[in-house]
Protein backbone atom coordinates (compact mmCIF):
# COMPACT_ATOMS: atom_id res chain seq x y z
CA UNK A 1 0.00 0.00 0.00
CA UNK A 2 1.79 3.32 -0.92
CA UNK A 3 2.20 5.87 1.44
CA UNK A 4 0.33 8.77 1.43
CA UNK A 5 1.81 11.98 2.26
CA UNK A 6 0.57 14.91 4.83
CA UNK A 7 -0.43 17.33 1.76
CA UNK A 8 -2.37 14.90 0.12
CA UNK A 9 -4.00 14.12 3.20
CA UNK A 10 -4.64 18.33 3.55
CA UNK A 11 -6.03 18.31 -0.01
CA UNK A 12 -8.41 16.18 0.17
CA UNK A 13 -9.69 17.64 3.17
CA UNK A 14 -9.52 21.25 1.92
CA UNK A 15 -11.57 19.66 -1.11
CA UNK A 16 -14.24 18.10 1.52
CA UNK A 17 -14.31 21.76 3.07
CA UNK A 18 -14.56 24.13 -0.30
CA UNK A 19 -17.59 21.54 -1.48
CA UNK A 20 -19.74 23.13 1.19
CA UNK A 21 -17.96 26.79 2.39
CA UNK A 22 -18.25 29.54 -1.06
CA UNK A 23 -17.75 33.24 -0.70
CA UNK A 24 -20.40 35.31 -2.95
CA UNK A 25 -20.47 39.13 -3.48
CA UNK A 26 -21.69 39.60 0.18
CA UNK A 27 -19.38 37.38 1.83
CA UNK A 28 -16.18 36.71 0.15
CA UNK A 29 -14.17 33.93 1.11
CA UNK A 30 -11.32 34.54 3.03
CA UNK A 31 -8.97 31.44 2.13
CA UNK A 32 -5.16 30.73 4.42
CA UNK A 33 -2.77 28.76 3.02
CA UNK A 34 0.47 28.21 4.88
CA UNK A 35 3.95 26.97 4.22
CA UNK A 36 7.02 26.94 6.66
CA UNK A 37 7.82 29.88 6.09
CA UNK A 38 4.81 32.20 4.84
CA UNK A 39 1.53 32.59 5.54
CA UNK A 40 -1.08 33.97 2.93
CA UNK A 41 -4.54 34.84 3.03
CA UNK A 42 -6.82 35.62 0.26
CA UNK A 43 -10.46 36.99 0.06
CA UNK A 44 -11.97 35.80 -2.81
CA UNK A 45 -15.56 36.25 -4.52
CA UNK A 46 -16.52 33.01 -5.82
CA UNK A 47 -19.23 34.10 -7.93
CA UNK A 48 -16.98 35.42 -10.34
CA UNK A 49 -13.71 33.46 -9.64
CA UNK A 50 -11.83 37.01 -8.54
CA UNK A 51 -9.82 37.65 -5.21
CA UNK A 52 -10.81 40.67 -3.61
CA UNK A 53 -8.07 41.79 -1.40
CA UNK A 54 -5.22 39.63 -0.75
CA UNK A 55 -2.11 39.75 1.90
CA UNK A 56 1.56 37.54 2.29
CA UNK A 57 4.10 37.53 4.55
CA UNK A 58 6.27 37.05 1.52
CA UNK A 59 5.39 40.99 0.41
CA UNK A 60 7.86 43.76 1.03
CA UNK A 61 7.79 45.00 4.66
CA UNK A 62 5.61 42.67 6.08
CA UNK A 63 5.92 40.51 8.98
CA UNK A 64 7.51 36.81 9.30
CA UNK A 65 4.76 34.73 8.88
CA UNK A 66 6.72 31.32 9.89
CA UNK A 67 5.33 32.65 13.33
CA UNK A 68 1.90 33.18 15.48
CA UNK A 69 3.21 36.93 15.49
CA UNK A 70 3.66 37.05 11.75
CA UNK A 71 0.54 35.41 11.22
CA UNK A 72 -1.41 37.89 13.40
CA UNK A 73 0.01 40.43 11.21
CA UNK A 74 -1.29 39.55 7.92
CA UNK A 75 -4.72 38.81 9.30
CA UNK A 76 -4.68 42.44 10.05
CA UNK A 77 -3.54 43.22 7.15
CA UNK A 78 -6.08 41.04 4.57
CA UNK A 79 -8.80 42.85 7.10
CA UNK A 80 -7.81 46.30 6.50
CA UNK A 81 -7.37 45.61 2.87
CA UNK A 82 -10.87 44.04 2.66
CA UNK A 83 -12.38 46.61 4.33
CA UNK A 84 -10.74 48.81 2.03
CA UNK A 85 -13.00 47.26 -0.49
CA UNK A 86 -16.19 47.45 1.31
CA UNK A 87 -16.01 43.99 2.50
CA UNK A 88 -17.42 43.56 6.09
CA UNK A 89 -18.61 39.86 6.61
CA UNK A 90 -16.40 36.87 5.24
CA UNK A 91 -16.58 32.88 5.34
CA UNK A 92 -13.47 31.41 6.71
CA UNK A 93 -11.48 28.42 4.74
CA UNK A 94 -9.04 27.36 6.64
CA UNK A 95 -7.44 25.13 3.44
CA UNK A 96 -7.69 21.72 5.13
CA UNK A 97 -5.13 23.01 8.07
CA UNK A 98 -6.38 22.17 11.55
CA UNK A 99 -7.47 25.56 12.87
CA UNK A 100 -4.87 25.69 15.72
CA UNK A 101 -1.50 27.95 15.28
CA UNK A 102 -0.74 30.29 12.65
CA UNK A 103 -4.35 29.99 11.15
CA UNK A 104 -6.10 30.36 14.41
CA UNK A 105 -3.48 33.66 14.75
CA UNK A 106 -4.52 35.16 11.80
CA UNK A 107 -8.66 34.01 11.85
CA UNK A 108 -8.41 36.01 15.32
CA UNK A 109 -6.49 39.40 14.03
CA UNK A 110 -8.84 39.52 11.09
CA UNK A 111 -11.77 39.70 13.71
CA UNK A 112 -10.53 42.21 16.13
CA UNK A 113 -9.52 44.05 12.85
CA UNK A 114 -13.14 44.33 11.79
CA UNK A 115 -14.02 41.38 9.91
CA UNK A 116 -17.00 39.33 10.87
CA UNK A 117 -17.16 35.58 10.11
């Protein structure tokens, strides 16, 4: 039996997830994916297959997101940016990642930074 590895595992779930969670006009998505040593979050209108507003720890200036601190960052960051656009009320995709850490970090910045999901 071959071995399957921890981002297939994360795929599949973040498939089982995105069949029931879509963003729409009035609430965007607001998608994390995470690496080892970046964090990114993405609000995204699925209605039209268009991302909103979008932040990285991987832009210029911004915080190291290979950390809860760096995390909490960018979650204030995607927030400000969304509002920006108008964008008050979001659903939250955590990409198959347990919501613990770095996602919980940034889920809980983009709250106290205005977003409600």
């Amino acid at each position: 039996m071959a071995k399957t590895s921890k981002d297939t595992i994360r795929r599949r779930i973040h498939d089982r997830i995105r069949s029931r969670v879509k963003g729409s006009s009035e609430r965007p998505r607001l998608a994390v994916f995470r690496s080892v040593k970046h964090i990114y979050a993405q609000v995204i209108d699925d209605s039209v297959g268009q991302t909103v507003a979008a932040a990285g720890s991987n832009e210029k200036n911004a915080a190291n997101g290979g950390n809860v601190a760096g995390a909490k960052a960018i979650g204030k960051l995607v927030a400000e940016r969304a509002q920006d656009k108008g964008i008050k009320s979001v659903v939250f995709d955590r990409g198959g990642y347990h919501y613990h850490g770095r996602v919980k970090a940034l889920a809980d910045a983009a709250r106290e930074a205005g977003l409600k999901f």
